[in-house]
C-alpha atoms as a PDB file:
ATOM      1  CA  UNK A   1      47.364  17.069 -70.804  1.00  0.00           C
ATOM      2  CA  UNK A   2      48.267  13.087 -71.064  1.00  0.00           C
ATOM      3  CA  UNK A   3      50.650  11.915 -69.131  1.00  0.00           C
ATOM      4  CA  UNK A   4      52.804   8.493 -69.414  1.00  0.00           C
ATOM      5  CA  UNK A   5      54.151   6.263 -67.378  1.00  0.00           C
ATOM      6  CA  UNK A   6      56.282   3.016 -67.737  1.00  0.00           C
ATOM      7  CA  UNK A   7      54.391  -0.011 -67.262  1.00  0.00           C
ATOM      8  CA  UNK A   8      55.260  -3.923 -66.334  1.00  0.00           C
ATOM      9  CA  UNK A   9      54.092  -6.778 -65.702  1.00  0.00           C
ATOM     10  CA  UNK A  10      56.228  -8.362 -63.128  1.00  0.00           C
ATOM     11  CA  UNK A  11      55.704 -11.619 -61.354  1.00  0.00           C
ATOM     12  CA  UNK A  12      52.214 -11.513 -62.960  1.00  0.00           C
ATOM     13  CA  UNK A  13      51.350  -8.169 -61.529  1.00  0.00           C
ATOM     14  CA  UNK A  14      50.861  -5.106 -62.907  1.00  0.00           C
ATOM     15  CA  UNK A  15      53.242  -2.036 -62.250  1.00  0.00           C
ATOM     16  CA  UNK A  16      53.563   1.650 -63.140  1.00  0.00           C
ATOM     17  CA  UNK A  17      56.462   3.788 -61.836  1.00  0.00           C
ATOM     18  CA  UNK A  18      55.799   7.446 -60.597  1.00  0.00           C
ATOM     19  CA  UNK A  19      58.361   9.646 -58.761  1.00  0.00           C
ATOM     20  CA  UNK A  20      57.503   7.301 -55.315  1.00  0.00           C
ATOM     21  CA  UNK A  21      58.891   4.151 -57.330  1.00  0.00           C
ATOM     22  CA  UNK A  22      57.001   0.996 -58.144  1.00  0.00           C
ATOM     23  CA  UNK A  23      53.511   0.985 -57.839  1.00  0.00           C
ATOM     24  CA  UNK A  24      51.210  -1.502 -57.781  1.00  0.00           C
ATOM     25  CA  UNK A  25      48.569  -0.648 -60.327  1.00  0.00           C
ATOM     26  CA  UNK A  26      45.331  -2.595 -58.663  1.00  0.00           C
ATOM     27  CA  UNK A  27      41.307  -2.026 -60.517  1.00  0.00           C
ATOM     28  CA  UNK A  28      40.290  -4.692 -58.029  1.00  0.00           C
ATOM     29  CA  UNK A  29      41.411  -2.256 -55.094  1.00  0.00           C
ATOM     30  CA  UNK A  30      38.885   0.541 -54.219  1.00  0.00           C
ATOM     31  CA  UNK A  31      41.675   2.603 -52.366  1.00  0.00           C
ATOM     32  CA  UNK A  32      45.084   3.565 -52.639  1.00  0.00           C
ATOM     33  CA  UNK A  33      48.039   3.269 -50.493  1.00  0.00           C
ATOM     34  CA  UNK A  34      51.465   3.803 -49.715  1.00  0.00           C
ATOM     35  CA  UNK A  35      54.011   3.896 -46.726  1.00  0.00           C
ATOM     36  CA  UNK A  36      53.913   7.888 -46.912  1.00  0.00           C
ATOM     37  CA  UNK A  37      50.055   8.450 -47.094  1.00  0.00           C
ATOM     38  CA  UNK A  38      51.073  10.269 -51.036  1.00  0.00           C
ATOM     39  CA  UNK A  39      51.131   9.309 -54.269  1.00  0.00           C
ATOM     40  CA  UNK A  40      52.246  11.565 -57.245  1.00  0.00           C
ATOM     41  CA  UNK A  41      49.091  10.761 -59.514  1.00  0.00           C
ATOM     42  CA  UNK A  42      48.376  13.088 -62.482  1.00  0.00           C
ATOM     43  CA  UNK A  43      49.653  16.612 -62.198  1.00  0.00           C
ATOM     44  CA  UNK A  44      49.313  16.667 -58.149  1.00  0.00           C
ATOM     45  CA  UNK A  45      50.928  14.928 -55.116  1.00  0.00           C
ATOM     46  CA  UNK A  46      47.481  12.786 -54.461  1.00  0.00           C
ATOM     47  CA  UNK A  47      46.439  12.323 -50.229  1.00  0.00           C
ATOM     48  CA  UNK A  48      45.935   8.869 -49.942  1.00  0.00           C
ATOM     49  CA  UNK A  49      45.852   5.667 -47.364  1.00  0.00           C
ATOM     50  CA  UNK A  50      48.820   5.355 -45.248  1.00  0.00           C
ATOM     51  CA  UNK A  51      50.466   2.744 -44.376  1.00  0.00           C
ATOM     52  CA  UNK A  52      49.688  -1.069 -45.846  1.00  0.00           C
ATOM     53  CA  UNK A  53      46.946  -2.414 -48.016  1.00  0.00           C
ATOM     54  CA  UNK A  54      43.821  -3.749 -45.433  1.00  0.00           C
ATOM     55  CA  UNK A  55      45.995  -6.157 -43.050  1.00  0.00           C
ATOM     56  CA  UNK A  56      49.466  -6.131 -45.243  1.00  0.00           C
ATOM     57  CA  UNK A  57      51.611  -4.049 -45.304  1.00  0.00           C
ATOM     58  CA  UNK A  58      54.326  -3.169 -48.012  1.00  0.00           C
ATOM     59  CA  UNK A  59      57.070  -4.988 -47.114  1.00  0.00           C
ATOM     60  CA  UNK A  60      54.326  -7.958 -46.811  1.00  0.00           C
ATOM     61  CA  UNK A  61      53.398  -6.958 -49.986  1.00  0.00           C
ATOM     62  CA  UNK A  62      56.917  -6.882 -51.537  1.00  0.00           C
ATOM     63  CA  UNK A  63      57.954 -10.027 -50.002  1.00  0.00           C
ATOM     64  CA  UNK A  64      54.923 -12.522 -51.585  1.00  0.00           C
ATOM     65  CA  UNK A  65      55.061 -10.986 -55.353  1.00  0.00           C
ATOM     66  CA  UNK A  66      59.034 -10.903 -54.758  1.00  0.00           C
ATOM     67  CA  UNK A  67      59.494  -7.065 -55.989  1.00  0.00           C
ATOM     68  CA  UNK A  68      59.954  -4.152 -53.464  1.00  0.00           C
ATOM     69  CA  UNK A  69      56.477  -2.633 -54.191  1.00  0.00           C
ATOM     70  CA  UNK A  70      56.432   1.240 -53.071  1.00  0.00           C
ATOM     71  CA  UNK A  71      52.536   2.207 -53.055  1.00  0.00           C
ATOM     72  CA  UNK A  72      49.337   0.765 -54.791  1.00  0.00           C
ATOM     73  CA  UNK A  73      47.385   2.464 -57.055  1.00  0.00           C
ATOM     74  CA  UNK A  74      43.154   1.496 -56.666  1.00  0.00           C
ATOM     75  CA  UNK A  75      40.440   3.363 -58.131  1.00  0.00           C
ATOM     76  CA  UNK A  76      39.797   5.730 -56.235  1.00  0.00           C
ATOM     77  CA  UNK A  77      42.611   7.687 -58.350  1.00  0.00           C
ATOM     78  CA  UNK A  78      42.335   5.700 -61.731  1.00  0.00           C
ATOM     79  CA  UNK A  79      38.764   6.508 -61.649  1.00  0.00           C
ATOM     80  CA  UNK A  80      39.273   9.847 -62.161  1.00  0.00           C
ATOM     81  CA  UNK A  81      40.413  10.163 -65.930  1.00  0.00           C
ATOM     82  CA  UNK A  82      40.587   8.258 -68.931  1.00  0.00           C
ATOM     83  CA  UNK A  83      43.412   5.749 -68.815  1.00  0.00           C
ATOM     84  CA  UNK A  84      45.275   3.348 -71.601  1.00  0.00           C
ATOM     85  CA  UNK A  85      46.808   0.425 -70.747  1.00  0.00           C
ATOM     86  CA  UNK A  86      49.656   0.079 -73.359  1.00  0.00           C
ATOM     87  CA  UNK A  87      51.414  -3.189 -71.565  1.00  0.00           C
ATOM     88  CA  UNK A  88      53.444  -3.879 -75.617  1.00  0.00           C
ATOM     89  CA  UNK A  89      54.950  -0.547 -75.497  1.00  0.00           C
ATOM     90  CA  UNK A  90      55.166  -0.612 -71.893  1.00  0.00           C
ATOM     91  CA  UNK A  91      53.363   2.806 -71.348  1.00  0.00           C
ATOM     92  CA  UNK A  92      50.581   3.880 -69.174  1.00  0.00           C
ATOM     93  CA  UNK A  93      49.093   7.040 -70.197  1.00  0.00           C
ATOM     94  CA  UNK A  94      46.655   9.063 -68.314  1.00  0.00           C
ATOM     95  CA  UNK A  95      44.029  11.060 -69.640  1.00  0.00           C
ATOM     96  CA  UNK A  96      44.805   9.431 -73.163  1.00  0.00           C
ATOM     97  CA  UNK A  97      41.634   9.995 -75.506  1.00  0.00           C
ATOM     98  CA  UNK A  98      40.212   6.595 -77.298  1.00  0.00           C
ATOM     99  CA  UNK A  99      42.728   5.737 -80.228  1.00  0.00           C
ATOM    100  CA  UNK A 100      41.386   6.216 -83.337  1.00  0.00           C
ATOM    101  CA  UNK A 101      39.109   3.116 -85.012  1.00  0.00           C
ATOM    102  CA  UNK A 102      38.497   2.192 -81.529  1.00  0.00           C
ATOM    103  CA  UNK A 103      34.889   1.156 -80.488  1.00  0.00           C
ATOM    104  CA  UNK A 104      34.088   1.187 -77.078  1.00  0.00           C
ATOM    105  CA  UNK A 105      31.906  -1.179 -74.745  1.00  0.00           C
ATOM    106  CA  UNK A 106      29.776   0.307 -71.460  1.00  0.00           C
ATOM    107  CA  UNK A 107      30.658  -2.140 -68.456  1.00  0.00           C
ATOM    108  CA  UNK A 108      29.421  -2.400 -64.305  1.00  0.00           C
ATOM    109  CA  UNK A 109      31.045  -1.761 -61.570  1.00  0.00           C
ATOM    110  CA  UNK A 110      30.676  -3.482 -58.265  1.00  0.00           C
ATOM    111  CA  UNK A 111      28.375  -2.228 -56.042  1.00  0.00           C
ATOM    112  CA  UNK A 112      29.322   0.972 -54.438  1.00  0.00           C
ATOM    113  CA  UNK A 113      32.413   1.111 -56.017  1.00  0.00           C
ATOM    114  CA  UNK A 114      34.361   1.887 -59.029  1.00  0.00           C
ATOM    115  CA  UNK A 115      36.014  -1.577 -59.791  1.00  0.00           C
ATOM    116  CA  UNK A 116      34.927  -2.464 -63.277  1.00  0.00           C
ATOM    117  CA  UNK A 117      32.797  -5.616 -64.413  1.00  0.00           C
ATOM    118  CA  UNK A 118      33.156  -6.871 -67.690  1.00  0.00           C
ATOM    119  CA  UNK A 119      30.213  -8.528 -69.315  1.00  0.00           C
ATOM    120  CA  UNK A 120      32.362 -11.578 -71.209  1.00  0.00           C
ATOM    121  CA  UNK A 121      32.323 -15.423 -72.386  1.00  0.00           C
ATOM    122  CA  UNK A 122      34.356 -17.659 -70.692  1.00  0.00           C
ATOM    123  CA  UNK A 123      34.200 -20.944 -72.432  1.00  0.00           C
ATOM    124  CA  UNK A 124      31.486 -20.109 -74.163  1.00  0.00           C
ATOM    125  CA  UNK A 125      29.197 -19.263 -71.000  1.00  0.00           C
ATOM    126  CA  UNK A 126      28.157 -15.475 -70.469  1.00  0.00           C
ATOM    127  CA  UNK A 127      29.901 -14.495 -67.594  1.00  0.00           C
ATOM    128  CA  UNK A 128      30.043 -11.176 -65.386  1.00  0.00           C
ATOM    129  CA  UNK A 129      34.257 -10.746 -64.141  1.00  0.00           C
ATOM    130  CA  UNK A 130      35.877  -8.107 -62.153  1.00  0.00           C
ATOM    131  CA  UNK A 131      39.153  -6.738 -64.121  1.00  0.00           C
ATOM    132  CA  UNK A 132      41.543  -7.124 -61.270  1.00  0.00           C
ATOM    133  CA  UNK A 133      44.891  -6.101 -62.306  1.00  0.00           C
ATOM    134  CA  UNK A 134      45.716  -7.183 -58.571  1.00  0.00           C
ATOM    135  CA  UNK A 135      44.656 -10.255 -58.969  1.00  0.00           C
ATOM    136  CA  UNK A 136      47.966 -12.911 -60.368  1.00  0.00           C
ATOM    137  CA  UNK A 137      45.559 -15.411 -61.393  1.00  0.00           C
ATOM    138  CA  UNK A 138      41.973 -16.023 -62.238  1.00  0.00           C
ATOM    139  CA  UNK A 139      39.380 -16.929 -60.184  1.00  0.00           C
ATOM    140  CA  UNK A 140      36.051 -18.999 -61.023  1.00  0.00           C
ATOM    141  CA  UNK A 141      32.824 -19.172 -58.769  1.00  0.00           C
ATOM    142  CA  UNK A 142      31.705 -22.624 -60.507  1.00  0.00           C
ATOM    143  CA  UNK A 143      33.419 -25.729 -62.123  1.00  0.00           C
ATOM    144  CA  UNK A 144      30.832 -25.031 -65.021  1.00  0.00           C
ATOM    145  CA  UNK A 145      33.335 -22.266 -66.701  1.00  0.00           C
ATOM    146  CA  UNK A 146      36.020 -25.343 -66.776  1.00  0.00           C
ATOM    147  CA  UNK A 147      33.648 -28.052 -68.436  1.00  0.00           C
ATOM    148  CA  UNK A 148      35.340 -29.891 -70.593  1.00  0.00           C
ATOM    149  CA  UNK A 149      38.820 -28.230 -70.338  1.00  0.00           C
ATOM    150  CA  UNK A 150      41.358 -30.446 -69.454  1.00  0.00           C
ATOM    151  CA  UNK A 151      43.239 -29.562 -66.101  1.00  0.00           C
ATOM    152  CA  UNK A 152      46.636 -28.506 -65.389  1.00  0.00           C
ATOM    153  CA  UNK A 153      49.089 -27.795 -62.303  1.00  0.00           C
ATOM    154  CA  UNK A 154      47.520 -25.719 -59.720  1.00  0.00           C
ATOM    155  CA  UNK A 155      48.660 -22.683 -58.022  1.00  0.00           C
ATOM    156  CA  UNK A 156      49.805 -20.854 -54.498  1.00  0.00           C
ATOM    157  CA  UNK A 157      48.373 -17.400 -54.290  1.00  0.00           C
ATOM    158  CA  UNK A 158      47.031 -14.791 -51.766  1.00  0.00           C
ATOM    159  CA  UNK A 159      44.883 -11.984 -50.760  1.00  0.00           C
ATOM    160  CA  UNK A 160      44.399  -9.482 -47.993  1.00  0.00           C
ATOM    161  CA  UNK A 161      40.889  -9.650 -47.923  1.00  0.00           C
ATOM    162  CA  UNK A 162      41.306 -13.382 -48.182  1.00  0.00           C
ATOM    163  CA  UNK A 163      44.415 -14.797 -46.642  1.00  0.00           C
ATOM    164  CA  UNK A 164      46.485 -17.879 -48.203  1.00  0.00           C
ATOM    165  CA  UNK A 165      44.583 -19.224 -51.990  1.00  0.00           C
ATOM    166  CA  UNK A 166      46.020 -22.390 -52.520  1.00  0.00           C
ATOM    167  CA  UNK A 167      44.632 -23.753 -55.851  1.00  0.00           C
ATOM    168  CA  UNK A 168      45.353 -27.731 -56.025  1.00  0.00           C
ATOM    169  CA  UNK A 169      44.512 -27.706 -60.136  1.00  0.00           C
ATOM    170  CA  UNK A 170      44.006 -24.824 -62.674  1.00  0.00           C
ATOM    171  CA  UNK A 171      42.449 -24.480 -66.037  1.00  0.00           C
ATOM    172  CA  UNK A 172      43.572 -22.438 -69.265  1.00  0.00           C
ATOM    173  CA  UNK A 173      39.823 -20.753 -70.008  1.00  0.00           C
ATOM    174  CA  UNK A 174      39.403 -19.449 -73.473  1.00  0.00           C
ATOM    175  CA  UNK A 175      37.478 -15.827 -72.700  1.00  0.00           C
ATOM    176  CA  UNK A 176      35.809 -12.924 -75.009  1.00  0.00           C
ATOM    177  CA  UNK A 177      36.076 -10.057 -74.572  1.00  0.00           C
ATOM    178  CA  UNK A 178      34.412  -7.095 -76.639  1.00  0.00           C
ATOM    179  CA  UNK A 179      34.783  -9.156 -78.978  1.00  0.00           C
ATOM    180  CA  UNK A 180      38.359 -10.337 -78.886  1.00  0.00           C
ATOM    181  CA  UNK A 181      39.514 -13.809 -78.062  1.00  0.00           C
ATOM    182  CA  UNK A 182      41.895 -14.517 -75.221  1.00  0.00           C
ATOM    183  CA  UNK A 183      42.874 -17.120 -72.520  1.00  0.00           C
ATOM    184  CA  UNK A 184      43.561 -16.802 -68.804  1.00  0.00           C
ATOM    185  CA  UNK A 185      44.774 -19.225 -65.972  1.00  0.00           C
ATOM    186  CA  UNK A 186      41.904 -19.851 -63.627  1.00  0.00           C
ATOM    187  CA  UNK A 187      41.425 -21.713 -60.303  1.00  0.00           C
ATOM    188  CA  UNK A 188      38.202 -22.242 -58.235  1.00  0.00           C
ATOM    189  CA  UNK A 189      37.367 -19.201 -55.933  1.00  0.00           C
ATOM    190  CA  UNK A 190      38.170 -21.429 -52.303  1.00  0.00           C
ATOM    191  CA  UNK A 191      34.559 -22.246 -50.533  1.00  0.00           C
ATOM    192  CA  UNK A 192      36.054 -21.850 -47.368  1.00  0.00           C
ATOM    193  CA  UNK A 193      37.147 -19.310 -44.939  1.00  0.00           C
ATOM    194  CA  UNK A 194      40.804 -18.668 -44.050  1.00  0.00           C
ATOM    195  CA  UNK A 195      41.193 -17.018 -41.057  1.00  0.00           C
ATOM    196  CA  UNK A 196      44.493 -15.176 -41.695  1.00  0.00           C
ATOM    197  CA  UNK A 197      41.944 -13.153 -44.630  1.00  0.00           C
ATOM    198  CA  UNK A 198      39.770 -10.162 -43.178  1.00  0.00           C
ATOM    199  CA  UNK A 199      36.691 -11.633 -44.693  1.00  0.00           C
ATOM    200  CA  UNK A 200      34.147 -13.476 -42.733  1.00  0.00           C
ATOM    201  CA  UNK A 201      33.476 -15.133 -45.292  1.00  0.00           C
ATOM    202  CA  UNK A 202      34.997 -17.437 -48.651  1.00  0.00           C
ATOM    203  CA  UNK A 203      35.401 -15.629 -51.332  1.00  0.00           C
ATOM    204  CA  UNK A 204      33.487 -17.794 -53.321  1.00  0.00           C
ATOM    205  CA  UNK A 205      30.229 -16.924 -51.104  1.00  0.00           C
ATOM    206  CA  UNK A 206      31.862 -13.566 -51.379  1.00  0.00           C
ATOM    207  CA  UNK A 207      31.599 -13.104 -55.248  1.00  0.00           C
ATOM    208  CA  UNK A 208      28.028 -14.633 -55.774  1.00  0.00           C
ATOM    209  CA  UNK A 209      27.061 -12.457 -53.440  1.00  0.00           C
ATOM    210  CA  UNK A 210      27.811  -9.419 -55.561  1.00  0.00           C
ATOM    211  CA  UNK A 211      26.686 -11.526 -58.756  1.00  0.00           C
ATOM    212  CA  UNK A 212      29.969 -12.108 -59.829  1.00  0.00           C
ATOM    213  CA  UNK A 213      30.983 -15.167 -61.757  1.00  0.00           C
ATOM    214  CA  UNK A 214      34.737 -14.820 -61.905  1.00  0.00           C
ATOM    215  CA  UNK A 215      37.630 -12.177 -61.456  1.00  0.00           C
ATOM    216  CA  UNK A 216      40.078 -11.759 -64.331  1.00  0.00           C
ATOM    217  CA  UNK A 217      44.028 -10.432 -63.846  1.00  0.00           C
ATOM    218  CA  UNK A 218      46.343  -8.951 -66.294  1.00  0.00           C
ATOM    219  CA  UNK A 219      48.245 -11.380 -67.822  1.00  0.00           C
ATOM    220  CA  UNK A 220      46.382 -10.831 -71.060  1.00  0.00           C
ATOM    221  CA  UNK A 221      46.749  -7.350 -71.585  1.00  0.00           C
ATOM    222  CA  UNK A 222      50.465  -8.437 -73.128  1.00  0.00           C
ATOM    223  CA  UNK A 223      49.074  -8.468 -76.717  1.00  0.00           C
ATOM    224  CA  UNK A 224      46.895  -5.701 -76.764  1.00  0.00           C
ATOM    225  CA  UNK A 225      45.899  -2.298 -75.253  1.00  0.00           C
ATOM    226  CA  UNK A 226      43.051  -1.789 -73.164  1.00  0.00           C
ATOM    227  CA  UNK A 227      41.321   1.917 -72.638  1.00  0.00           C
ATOM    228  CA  UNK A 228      38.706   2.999 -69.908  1.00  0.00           C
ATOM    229  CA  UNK A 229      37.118   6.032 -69.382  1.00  0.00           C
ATOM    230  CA  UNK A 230      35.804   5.324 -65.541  1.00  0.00           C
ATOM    231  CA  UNK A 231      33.186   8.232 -66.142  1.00  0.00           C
ATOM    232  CA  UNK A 232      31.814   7.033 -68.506  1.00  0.00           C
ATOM    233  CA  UNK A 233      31.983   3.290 -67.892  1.00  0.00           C
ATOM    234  CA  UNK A 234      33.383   2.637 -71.112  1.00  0.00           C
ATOM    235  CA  UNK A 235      35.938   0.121 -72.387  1.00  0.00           C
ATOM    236  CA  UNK A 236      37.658  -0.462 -75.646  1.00  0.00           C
ATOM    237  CA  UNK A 237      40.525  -2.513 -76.989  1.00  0.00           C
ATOM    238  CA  UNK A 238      42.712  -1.799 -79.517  1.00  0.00           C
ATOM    239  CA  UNK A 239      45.500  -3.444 -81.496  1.00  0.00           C
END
């Protein structure tokens, strides 16, 4: 049987709230977490991670997107049923079949993982993205995505996996995809490693490594609702 939950994007992050309070609602994550080791996912009280996410922990957490954030949700749960991503009428609804007069796209995931790949066009270059709805901002692997787009103010961001981003100029990317056009705010994947990150090494080496070209957030899911059945490694977007 479906079930819904309210849904937000605060501070350019992606939330759902379950009976444990705000969570974090992360594709880009392969694991869930939260301070208790539990997470009411579903129909069951779901045994997960406890503690913080890799080296942060909540309150970290809470303190850089500047909400108190009280678990994160990765795949290893929302990979488990069909969800919908309903960010206009606030609602995330799990096990949700495909709305009607919806036509769905297969995507990749990342190697050994569930974290989806889209295949997309970013300024009108094929390009392979992870949907990170962790992830505040957009992140390129090459200045050829951003040829010819003029650029704007850049950006302060972070990761666990790779410390402090800073992003000294950005660029609003027009992107496809299945078929629908969108923009997102991008900055250039840093070349360098930051030691207060648990990678060994940039995340731009990081991402080519996987074949990767870019990783995509959520910010523009706030016109339109996205569905994925994870079992299926299908996709579809619907008015």
């Amino acid at each position: 049987m479906p079930q819904t939950y309210t849904l937000s994007l605060v501070n350019r992050h992606l939330f759902a709230f379950t009976v444990e309070g705000r969570i974090l609602v992360d594709t880009g994550a392969p694991k869930s977490a939260s301070p208790s080791g539990h997470l009411t996912w579903g129909s069951s009280v779901r045994r997960i991670n406890k503690g913080g996410y890799q080296n942060f922990t909540f309150e970290k957490l809470s303190e850089d997107i500047g909400v108190q954030v009280d678990g994160l949700l990765g795949m290893d749960l929302l990979h488990r049923d069909t969800v919908l991503f309903d960010l206009p009428r606030r609602e995330l609804t799990l096990g949700a079949p495909m709305p009607a007069g919806a036509q769905s796209k297969t995507y990749s995931t990342v190697i050994g993982s569930d974290i989806p790949v889209f295949a997309t066009r970013l300024n009108g270059r094929s390009a392979d993205v992870i949907w990170d709805t962790g992830a505040q901002f957009g992140y390129l692997t090459d200045r050829k995505f951003a040829e010819g787009v003029t650029p704007t103010d850049g950006f302060e961001d972070f990761s666990p996996l790779f410390g402090d981003i800073p992003a000294p100029e950005s660029h609003i990317i027009p992107m496809v995809i299945n078929g629908r056009n969108f923009t997102e705010r991008f900055g250039l994947a840093p070349d360098s490693v930051n030691p207060a990150g648990l990678s060994p090494v940039s995340m731009r080496h990081f991402l080519r490594t996987l074949k990767i070209d870019a990783i995509i957030g959520p910010s523009w899911l706030q016109g339109v609702k996205a569905w994925i059945d994870p079992s299926k490694q299908a996709f579809a977007l619907i008015d």
